[in-house]
N, C-alpha and C. Protein backbone atom coordinates (compact mmCIF):
# COMPACT_ATOMS: atom_id res chain seq x y z
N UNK A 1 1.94 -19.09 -18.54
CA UNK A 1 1.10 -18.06 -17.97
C UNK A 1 0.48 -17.23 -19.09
N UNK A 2 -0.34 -17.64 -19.37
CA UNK A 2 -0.93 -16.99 -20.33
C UNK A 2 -1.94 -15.81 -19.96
N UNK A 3 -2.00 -14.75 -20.67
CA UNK A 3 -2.55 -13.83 -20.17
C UNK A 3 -2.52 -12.84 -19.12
N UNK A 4 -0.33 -12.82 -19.30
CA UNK A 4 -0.16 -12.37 -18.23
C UNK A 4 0.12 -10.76 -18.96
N UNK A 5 0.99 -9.80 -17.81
CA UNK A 5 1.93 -8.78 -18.30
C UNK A 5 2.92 -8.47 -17.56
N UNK A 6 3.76 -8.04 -17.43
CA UNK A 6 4.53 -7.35 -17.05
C UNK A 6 4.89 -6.16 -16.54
N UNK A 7 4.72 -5.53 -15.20
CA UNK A 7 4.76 -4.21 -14.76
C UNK A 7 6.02 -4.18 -14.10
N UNK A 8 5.96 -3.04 -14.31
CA UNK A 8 7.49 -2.26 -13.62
C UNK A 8 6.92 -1.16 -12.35
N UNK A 9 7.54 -0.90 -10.89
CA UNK A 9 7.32 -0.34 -10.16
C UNK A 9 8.31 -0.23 -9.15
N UNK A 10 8.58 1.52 -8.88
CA UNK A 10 9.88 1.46 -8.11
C UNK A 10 8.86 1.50 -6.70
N UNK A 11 9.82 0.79 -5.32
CA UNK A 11 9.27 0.42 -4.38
C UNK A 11 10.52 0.93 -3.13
N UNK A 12 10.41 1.44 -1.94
CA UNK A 12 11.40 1.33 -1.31
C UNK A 12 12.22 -0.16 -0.89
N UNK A 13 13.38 0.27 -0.76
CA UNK A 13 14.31 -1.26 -1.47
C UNK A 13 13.82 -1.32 0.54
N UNK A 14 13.45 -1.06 1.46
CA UNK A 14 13.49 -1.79 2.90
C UNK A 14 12.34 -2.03 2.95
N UNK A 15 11.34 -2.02 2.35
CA UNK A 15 9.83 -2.40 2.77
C UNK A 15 9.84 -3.62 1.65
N UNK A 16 10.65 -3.47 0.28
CA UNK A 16 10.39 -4.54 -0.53
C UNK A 16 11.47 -5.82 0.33
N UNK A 17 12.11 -5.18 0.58
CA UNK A 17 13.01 -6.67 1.05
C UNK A 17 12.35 -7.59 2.78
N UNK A 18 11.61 -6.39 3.50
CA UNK A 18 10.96 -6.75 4.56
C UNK A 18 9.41 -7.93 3.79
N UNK A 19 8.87 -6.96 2.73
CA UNK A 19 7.79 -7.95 2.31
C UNK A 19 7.88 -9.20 1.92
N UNK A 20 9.49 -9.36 0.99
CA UNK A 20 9.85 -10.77 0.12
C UNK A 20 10.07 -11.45 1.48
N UNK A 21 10.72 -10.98 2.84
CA UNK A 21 10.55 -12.08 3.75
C UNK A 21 9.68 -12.66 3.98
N UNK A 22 8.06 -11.83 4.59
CA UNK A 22 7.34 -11.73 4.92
C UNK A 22 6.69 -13.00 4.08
N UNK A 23 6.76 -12.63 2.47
CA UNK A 23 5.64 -13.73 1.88
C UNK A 23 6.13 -15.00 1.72
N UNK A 24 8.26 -14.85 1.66
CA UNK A 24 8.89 -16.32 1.69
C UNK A 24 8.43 -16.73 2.83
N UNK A 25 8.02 -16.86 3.76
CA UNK A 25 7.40 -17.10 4.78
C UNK A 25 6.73 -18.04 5.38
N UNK A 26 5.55 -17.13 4.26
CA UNK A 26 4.36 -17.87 4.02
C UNK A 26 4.01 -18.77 2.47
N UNK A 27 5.41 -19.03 2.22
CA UNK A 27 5.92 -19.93 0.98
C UNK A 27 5.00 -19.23 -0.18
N UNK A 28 5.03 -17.58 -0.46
CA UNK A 28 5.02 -17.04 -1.26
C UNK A 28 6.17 -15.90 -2.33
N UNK A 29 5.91 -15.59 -3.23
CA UNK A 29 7.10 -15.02 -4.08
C UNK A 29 6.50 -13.47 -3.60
N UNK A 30 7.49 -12.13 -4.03
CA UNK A 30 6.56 -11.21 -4.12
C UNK A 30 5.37 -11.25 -5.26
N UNK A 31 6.24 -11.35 -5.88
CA UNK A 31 4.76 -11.70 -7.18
C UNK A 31 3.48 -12.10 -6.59
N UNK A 32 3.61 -13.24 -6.04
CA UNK A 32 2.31 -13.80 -6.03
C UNK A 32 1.94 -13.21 -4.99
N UNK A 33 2.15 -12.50 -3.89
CA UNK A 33 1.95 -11.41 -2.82
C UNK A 33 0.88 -10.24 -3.62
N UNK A 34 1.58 -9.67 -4.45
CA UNK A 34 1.15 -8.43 -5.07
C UNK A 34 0.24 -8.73 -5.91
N UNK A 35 0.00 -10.30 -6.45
CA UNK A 35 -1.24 -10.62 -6.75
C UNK A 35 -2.28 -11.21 -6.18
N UNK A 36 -1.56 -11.01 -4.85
CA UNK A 36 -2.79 -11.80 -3.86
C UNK A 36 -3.75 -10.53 -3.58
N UNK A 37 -3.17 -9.26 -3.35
CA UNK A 37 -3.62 -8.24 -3.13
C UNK A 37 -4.09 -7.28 -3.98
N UNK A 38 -4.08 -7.36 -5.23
CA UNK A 38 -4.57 -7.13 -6.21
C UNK A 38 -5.79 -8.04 -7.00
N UNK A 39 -5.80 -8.89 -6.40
CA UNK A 39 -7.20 -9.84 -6.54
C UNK A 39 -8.09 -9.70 -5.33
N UNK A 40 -7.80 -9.56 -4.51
CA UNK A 40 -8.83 -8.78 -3.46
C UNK A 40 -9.29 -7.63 -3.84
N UNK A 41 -8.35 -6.25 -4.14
CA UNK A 41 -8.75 -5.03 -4.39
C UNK A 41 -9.91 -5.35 -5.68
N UNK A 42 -9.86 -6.29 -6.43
CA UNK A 42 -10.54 -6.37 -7.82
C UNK A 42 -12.00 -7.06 -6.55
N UNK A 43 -11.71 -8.15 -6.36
CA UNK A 43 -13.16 -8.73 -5.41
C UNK A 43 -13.76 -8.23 -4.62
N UNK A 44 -12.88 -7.25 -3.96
CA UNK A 44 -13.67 -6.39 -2.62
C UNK A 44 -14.55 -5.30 -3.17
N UNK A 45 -13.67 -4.69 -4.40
CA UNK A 45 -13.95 -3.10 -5.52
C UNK A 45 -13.65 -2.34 -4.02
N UNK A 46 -12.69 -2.41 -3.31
CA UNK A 46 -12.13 -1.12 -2.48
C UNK A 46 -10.82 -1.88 -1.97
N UNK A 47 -9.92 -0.86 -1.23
CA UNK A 47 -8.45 -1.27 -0.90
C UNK A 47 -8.73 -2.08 0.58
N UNK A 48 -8.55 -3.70 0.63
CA UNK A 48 -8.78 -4.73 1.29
C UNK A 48 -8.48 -4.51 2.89
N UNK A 49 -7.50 -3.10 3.17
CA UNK A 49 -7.93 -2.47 4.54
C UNK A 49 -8.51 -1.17 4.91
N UNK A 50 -8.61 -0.61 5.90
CA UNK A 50 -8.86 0.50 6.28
C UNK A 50 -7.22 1.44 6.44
N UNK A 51 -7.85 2.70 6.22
CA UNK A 51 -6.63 3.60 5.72
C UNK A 51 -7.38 4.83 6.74
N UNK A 52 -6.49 4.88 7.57
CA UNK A 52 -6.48 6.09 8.01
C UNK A 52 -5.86 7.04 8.65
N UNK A 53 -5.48 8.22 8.96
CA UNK A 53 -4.47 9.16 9.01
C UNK A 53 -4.09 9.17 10.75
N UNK A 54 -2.68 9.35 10.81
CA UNK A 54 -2.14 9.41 12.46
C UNK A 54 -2.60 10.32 12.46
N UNK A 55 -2.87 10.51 14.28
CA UNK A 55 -2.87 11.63 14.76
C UNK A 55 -1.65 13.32 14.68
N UNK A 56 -1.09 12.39 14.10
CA UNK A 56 0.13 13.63 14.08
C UNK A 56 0.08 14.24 12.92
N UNK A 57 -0.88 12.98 12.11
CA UNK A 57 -0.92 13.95 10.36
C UNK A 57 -2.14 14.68 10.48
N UNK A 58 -3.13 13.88 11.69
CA UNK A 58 -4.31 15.12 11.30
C UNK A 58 -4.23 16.26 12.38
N UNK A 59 -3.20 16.31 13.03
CA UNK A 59 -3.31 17.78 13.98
C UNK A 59 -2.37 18.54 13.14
N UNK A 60 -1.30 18.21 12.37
CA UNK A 60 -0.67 18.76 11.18
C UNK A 60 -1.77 19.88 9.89
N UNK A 61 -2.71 18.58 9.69
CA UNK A 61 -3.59 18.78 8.41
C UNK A 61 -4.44 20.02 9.24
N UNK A 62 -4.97 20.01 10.50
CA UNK A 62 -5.37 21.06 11.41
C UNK A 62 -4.96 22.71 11.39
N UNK A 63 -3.74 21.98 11.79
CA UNK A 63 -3.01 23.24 11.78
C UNK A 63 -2.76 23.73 10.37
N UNK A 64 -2.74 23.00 9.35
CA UNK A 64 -2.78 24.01 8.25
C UNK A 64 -4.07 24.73 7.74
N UNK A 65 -5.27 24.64 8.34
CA UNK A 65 -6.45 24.96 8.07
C UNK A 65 -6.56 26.04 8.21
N UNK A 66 -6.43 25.81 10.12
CA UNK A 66 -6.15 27.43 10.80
C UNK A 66 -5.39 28.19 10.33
N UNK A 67 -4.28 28.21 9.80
CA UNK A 67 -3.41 28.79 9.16
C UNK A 67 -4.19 29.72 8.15
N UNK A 68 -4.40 28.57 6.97
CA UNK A 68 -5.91 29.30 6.10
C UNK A 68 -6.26 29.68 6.19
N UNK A 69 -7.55 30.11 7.68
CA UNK A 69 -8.35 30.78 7.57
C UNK A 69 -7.80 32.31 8.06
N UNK A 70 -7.30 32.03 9.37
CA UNK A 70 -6.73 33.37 9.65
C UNK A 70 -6.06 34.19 8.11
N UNK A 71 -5.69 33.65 7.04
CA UNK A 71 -4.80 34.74 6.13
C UNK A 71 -6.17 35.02 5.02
């Protein structure tokens, strides 16, 4: 593998062990998972889904506004 590197990244140990199922699966390693998705983010030039906030974080994010303004 030439031209590779080596990164280090702490991950929650139940989402990493849910994912290594997930990609043994689909007869992938995590590795090659995290580079499947990291070669999209590079091809797409944005994060390969949509991201957006629950309702419970944005009546949260709400309520701290109001908060704001009233003080």
């Amino acid at each position: 593998m030439k031209d590779t590197i080596m990164i280090s990244m702490r991950l929650n140990r139940k989402v990493k062990e849910e994912a290594e199922k997930i990609f043994s699966s689909l007869g992938l390693t995590l590795t090659a998972g995290v580079n499947l998705y990291l070669s999209q983010v590079v091809m797409q030039q944005r994060i390969p889904f949509s991201l957006t906030l629950s309702d419970d974080v944005k009546a949260e994010l709400a309520a701290e506004k109001e908060t704001e303004y009233k003080s």
